[in-house]
C-alpha atoms as a PDB file:
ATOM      1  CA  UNK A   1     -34.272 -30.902 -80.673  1.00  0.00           C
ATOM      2  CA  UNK A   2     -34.661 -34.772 -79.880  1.00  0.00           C
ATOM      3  CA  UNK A   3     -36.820 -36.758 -77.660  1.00  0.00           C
ATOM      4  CA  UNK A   4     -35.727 -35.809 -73.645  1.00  0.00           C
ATOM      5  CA  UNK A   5     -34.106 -38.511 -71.404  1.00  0.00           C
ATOM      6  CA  UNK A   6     -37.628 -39.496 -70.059  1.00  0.00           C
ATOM      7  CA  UNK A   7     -38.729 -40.472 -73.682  1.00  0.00           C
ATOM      8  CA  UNK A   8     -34.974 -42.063 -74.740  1.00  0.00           C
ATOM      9  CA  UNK A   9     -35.530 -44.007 -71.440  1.00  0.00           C
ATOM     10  CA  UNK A  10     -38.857 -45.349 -72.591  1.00  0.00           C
ATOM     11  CA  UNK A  11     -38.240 -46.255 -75.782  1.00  0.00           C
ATOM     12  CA  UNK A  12     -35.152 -48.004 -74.672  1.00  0.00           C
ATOM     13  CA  UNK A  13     -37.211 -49.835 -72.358  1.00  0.00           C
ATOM     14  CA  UNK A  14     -39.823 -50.729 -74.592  1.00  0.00           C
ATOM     15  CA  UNK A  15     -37.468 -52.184 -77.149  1.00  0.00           C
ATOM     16  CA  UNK A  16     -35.313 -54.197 -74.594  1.00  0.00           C
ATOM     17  CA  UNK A  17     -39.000 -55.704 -73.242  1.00  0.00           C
ATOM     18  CA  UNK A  18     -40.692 -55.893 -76.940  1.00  0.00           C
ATOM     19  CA  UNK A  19     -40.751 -59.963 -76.799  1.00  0.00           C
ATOM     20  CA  UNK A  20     -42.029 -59.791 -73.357  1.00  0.00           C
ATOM     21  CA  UNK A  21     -45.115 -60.343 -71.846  1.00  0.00           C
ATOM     22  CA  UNK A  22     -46.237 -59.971 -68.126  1.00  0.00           C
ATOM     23  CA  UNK A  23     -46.902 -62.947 -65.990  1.00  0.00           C
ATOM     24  CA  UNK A  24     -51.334 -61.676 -65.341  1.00  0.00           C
ATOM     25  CA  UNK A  25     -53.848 -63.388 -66.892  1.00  0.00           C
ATOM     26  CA  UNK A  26     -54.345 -60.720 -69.455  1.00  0.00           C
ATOM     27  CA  UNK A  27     -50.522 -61.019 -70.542  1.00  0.00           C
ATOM     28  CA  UNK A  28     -49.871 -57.273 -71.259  1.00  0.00           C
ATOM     29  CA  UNK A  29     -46.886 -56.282 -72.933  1.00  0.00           C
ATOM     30  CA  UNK A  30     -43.856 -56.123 -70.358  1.00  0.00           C
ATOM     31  CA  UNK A  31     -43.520 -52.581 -71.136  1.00  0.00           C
ATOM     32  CA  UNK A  32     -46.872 -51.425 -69.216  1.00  0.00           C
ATOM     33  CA  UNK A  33     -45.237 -52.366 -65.679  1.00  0.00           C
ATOM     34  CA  UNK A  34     -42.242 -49.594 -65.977  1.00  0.00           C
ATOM     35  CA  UNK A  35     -44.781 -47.089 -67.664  1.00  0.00           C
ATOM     36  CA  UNK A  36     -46.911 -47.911 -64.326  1.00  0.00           C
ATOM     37  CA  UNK A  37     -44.568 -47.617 -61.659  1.00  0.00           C
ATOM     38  CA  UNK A  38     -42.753 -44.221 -63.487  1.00  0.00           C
ATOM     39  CA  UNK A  39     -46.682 -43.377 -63.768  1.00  0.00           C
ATOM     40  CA  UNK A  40     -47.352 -44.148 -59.952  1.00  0.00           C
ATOM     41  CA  UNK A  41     -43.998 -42.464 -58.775  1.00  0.00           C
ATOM     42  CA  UNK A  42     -45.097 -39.216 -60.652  1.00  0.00           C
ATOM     43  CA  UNK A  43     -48.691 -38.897 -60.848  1.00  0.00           C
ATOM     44  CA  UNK A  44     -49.359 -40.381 -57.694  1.00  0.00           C
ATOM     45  CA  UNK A  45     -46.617 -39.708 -55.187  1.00  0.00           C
ATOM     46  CA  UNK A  46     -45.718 -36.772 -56.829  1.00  0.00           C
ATOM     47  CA  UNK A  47     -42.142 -37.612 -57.700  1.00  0.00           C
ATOM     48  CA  UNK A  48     -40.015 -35.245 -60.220  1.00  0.00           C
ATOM     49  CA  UNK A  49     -36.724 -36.374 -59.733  1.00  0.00           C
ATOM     50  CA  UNK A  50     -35.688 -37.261 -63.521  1.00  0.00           C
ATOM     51  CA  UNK A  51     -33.166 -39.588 -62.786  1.00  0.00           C
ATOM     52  CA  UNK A  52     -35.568 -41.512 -60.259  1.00  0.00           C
ATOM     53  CA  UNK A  53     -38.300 -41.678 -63.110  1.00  0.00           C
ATOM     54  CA  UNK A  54     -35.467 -42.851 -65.691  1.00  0.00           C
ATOM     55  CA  UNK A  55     -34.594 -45.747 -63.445  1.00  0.00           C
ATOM     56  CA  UNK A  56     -38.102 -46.809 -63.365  1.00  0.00           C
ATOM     57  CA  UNK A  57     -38.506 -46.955 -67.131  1.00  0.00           C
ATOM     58  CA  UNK A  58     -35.485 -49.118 -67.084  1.00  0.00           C
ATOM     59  CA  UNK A  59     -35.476 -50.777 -63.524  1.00  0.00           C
ATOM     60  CA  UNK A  60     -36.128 -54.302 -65.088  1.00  0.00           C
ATOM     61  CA  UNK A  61     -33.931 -54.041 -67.748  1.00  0.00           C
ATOM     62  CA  UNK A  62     -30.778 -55.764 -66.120  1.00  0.00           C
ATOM     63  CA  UNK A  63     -32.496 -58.029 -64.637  1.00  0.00           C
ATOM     64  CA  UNK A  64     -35.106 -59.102 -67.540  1.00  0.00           C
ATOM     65  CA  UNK A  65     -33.079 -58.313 -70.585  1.00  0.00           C
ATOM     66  CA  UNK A  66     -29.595 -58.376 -71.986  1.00  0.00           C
ATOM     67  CA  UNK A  67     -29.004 -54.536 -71.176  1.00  0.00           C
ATOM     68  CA  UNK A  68     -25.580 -53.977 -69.179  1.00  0.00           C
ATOM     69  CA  UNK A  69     -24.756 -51.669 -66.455  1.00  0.00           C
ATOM     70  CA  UNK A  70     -22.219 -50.115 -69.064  1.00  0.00           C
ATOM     71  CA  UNK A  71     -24.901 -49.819 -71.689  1.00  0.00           C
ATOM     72  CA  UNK A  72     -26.732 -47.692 -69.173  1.00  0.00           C
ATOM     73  CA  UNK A  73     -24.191 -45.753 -67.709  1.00  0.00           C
ATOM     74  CA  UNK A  74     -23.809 -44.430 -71.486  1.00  0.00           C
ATOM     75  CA  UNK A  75     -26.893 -43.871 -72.725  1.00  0.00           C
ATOM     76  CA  UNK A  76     -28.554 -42.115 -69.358  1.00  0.00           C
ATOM     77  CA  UNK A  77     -26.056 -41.627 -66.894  1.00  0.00           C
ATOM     78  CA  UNK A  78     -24.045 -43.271 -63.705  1.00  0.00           C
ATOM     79  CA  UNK A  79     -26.650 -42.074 -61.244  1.00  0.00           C
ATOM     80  CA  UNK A  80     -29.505 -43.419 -63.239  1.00  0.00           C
ATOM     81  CA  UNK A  81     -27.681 -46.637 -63.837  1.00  0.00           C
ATOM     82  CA  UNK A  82     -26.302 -46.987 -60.109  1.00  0.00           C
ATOM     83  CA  UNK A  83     -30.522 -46.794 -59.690  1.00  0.00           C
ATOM     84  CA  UNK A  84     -31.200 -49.394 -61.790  1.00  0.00           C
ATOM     85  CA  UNK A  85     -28.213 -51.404 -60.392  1.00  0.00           C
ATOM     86  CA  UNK A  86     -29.294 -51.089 -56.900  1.00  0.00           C
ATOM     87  CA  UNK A  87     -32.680 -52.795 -57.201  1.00  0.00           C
ATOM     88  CA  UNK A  88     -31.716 -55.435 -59.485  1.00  0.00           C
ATOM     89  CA  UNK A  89     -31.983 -58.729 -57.935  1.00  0.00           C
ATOM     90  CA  UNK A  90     -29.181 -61.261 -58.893  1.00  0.00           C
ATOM     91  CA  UNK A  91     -30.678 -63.917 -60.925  1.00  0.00           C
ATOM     92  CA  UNK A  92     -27.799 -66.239 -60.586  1.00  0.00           C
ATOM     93  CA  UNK A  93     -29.602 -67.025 -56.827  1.00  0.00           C
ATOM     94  CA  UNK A  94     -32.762 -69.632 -56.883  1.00  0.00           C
ATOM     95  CA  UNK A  95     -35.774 -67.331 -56.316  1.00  0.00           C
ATOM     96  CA  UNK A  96     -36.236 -68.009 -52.559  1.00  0.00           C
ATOM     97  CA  UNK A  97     -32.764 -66.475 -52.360  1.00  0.00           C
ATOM     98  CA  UNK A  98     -33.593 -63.445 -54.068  1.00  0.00           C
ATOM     99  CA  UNK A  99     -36.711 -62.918 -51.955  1.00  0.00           C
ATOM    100  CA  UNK A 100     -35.221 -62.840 -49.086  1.00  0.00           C
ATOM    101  CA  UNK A 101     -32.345 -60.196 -49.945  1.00  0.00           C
ATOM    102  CA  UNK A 102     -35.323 -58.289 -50.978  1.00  0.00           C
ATOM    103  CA  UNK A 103     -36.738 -58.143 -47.565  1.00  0.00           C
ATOM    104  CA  UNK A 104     -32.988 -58.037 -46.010  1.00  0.00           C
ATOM    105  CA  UNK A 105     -31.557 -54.964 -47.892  1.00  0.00           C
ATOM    106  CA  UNK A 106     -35.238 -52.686 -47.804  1.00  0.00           C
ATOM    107  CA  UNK A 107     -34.268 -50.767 -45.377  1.00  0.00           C
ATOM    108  CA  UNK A 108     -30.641 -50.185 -46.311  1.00  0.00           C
ATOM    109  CA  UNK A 109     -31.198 -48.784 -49.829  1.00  0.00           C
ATOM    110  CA  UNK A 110     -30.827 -45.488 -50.940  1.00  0.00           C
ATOM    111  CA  UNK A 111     -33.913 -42.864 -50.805  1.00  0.00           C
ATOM    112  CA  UNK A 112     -34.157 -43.162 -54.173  1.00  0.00           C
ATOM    113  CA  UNK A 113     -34.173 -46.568 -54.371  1.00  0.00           C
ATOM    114  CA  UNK A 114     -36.593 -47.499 -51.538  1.00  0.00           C
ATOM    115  CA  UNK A 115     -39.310 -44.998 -53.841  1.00  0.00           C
ATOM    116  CA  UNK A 116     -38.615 -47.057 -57.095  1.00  0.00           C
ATOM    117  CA  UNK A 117     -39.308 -50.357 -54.936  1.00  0.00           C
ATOM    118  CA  UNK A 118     -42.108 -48.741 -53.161  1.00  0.00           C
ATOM    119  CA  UNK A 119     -43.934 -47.783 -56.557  1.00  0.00           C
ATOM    120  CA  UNK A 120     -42.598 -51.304 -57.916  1.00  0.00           C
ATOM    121  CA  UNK A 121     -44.718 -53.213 -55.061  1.00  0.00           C
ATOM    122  CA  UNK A 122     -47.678 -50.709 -55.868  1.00  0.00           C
ATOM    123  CA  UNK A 123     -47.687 -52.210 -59.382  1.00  0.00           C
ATOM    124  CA  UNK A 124     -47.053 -55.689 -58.838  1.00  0.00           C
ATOM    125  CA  UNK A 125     -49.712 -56.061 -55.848  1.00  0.00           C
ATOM    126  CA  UNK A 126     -52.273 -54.045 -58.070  1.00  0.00           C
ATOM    127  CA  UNK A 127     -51.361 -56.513 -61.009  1.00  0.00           C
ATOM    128  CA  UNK A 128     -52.313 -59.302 -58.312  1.00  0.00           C
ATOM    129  CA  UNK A 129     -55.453 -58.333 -56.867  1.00  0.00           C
ATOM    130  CA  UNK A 130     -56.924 -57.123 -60.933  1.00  0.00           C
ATOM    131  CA  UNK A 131     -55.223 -59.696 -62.960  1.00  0.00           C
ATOM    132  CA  UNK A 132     -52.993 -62.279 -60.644  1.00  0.00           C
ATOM    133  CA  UNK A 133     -51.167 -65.089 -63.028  1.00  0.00           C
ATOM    134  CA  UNK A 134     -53.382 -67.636 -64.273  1.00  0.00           C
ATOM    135  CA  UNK A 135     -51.957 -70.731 -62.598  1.00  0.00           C
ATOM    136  CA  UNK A 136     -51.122 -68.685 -59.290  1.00  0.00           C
ATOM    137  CA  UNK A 137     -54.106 -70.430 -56.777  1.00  0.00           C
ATOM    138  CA  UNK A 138     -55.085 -68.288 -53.510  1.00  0.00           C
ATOM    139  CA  UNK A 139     -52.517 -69.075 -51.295  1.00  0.00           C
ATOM    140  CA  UNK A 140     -49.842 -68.350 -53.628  1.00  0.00           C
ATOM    141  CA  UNK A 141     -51.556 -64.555 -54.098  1.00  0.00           C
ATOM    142  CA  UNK A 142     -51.634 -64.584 -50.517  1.00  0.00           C
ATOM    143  CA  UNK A 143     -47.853 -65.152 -50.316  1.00  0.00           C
ATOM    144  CA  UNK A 144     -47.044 -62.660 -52.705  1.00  0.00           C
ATOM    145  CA  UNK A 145     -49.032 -59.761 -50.811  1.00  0.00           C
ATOM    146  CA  UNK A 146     -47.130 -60.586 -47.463  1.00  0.00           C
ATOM    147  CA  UNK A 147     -43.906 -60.592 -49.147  1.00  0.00           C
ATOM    148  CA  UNK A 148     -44.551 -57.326 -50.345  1.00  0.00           C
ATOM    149  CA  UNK A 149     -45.615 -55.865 -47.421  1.00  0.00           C
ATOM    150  CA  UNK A 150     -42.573 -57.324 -45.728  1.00  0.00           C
ATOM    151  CA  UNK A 151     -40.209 -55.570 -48.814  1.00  0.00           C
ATOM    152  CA  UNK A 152     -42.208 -52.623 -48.386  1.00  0.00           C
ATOM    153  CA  UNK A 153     -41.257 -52.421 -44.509  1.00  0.00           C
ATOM    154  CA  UNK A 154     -37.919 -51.503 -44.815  1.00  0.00           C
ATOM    155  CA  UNK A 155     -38.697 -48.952 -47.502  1.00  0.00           C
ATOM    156  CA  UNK A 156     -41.145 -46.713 -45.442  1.00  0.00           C
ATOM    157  CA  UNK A 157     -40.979 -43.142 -44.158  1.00  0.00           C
ATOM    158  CA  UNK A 158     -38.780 -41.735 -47.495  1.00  0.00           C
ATOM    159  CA  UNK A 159     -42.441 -41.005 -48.913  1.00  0.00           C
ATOM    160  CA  UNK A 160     -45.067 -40.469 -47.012  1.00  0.00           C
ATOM    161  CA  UNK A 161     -47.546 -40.497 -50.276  1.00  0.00           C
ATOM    162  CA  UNK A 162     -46.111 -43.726 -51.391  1.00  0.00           C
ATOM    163  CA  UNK A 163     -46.655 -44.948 -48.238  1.00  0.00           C
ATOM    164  CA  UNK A 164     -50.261 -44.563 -48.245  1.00  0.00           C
ATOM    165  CA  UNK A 165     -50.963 -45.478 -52.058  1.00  0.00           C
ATOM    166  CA  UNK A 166     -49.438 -49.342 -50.994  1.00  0.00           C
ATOM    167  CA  UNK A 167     -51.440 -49.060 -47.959  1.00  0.00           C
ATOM    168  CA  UNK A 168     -54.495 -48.210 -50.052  1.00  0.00           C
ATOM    169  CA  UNK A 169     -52.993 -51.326 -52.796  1.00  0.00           C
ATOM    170  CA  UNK A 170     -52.222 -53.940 -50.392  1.00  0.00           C
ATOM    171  CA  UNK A 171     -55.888 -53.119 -48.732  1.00  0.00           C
ATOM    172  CA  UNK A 172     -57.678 -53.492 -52.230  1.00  0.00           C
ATOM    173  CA  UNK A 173     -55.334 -56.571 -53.435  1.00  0.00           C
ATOM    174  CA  UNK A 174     -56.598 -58.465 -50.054  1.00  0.00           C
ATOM    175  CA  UNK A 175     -60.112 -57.711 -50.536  1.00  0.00           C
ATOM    176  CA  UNK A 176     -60.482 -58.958 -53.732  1.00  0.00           C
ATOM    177  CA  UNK A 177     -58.382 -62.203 -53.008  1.00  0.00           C
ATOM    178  CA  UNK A 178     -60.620 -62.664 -50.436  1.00  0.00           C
ATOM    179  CA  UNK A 179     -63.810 -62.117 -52.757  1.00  0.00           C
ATOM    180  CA  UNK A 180     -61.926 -64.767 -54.732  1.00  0.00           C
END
């Protein structure tokens, strides 16, 4: 018997983001932010939907890599890929762009969807409160946290448990900017 979809997912992941490196001072491998938001969606919101912890294995990969929608559709699944799809942001649009959509279509996503970005924020906001991007000075930080509470608006009330681990994130993230 082979590896489940969970573990195909990941490893698919982790080779599409093997040159990659996250943005935090530390520079972990890429691969630690989908491991931490499938982590946070299971562990800490109590998620078991497979196809919901698929997509967050691979929720960067269209966006971040060369991986197709097609490539995904095959290898996991339409629903899982429709996922992914759905909370890729369209990197043909200067980043401002992007942003905004972000904080325009929260609240029209699908359940499903509004967790993975949920669990996303979780990550990222942890990420800058521990280790926030070398070059990125206060304000910036500061900028980042009220965008992600703005995302995070639109996404609320699908998971109560969610809702309090960003609470509990956001909270930590702006005390230790302000320490900073």
């Amino acid at each position: 018997m082979g590896p489940g979809p969970l573990l195909r997912a990941l490893a698919f992941a982790a080779d599409k983001h093997r040159h990659q490196r996250r943005k935090g001072a530390d520079e972990s491998p890429y691969i630690n932010h989908p491991i931490a938001v499938a982590t946070v969606l299971a562990a800490e919101a109590v998620v078991a939907d497979e196809v919901l912890l698929i997509a967050a294995l691979l929720h960067d990969t269209l966006e971040d890599t060369d991986t197709t929608w097609a490539e995904l559709e095959n290898l996991f699944g339409a629903s899982a890929a429709l996922l992914v799809s759905e909370v890729t942001d369209d990197k043909s649009l200067d980043k401002a762009e992007r942003k905004r959509r972000q904080i325009e279509r929260a609240s029209t996503l699908s359940v499903a969807a509004k967790q993975l970005t949920i669990a996303d924020k979780i990550c990222n906001v942890r990420d800058v409160g521990d280790s926030p991007p070398a070059d990125w000075l206060l304000a910036r930080r500061q900028e980042y946290l009220t965008w992600a509470e703005q995302v995070v608006a639109g996404c609320r009330g699908v998971n109560p448990k969610l809702d309090r681990v960003f609470d509990l994130a956001i909270e930590r993230a702006r005390q230790s900017n302000r320490a900073s």
